[in-house]
Protein backbone atom coordinates (compact mmCIF):
# COMPACT_ATOMS: atom_id res chain seq x y z
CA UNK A 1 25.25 57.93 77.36
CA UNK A 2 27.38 58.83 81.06
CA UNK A 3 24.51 60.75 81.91
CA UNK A 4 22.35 57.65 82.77
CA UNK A 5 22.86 56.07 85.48
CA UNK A 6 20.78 53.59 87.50
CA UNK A 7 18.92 55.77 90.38
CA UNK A 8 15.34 54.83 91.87
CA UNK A 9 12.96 56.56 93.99
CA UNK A 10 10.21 55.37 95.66
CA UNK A 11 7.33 56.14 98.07
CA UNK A 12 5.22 53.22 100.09
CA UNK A 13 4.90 51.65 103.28
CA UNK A 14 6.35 49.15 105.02
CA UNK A 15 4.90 45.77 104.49
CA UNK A 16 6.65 44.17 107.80
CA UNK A 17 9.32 44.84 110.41
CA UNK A 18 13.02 44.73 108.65
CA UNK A 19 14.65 41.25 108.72
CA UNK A 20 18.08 42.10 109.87
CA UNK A 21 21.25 39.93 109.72
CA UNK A 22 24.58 40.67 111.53
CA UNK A 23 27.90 39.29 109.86
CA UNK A 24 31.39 38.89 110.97
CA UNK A 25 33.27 42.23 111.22
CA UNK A 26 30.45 44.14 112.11
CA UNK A 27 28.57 44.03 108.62
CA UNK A 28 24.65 44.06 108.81
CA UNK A 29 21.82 43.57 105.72
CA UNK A 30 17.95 44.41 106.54
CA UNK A 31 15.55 43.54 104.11
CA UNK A 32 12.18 44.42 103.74
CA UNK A 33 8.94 44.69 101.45
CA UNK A 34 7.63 47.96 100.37
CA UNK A 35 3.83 48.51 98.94
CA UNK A 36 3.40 51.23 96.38
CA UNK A 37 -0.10 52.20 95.58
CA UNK A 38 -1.28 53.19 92.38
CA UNK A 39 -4.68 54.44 91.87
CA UNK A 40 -6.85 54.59 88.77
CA UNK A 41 -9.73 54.56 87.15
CA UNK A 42 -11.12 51.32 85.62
CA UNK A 43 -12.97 50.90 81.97
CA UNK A 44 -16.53 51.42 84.16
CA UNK A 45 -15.06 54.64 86.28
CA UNK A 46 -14.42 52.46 89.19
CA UNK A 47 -11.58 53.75 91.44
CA UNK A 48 -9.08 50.87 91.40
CA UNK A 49 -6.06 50.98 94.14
CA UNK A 50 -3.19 48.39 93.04
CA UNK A 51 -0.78 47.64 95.41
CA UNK A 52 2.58 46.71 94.25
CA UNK A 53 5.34 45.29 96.39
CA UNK A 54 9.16 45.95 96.00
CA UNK A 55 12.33 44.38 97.80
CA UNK A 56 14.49 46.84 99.43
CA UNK A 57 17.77 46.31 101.32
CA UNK A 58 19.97 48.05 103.23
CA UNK A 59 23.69 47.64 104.13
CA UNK A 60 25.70 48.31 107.36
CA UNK A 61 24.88 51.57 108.66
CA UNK A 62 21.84 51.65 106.61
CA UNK A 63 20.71 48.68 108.03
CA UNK A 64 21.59 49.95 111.42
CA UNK A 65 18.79 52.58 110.79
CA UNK A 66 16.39 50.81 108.92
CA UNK A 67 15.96 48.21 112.20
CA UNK A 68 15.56 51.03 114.35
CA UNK A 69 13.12 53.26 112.13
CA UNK A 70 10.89 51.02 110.34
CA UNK A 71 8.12 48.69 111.72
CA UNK A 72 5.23 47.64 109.59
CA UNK A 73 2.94 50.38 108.49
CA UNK A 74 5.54 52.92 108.56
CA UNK A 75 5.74 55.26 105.46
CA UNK A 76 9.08 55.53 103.53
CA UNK A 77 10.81 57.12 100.95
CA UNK A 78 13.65 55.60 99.37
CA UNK A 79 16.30 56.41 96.82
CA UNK A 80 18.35 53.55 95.86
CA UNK A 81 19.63 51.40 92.76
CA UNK A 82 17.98 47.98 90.87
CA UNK A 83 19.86 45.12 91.41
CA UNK A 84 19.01 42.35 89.53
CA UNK A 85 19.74 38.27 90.72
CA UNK A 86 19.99 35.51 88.66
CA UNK A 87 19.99 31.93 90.31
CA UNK A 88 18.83 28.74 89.61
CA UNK A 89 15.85 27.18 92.44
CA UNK A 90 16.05 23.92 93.89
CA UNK A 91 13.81 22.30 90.56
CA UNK A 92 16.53 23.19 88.38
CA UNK A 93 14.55 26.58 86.85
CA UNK A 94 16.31 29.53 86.19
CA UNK A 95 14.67 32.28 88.24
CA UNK A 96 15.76 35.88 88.62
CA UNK A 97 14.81 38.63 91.28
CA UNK A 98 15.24 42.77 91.36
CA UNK A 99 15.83 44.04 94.62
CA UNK A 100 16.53 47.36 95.70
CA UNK A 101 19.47 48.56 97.21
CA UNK A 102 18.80 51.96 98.90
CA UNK A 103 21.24 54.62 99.83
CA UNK A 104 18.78 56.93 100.90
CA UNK A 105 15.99 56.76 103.59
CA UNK A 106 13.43 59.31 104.54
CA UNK A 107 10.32 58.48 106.80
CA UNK A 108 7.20 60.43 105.60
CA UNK A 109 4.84 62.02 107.48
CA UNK A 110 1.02 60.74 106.67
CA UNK A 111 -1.40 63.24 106.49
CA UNK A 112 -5.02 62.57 105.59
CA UNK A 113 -6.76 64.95 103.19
């Protein structure tokens, strides 16, 4: 079982410019949303793009790069780790939320073919 070990990469683009926030003692977090497309074929042969959208963030000098590097539109390719929240929202319902936290950033180069 050490040979697991919780590791994620991921392709998509950037659904918006990074939200970035600075903290005392020069710590930073940017946070942004990442659409993956998957493509198939419906049940009547139809080509069917899904877009799903992931939470990544970034930490210090991660986030240092990820405000300067992505914009919206940009294409990315992340390795990071799941993190999974628990919390409880303002109705009283308990809620959770998977974010992930990426250690490595690539931008890709989009070629149409």
């Amino acid at each position: 079982m050490n040979n697991f070990r919780n590791s994620v990469s991921l392709t998509g683009l950037a659904g918006a410019d990074p939200i970035v926030v600075n903290f005392a003692g020069e710590r930073k977090v940017a946070r942004v949303r990442m659409g993956i497309n998957e493509f198939y074929k419906n049940h009547n042969g139809e080509a069917v793009c899904k877009t799903q959208w992931v939470s990544l963030v970034f930490w210090n000098k991660k986030a240092e790069l990820a405000e300067l590097l992505i914009k919206k539109g940009v294409a990315l390719s992340i390795e990071g780790s799941l993190k999974v929240q628990n919390y409880v929202d303002k109705q009283g319902d308990q809620r959770s939320s998977t974010e992930i936290f990426v250690n490595h950033l690539e931008l890709v180069t989009q070629t149409d073919a």
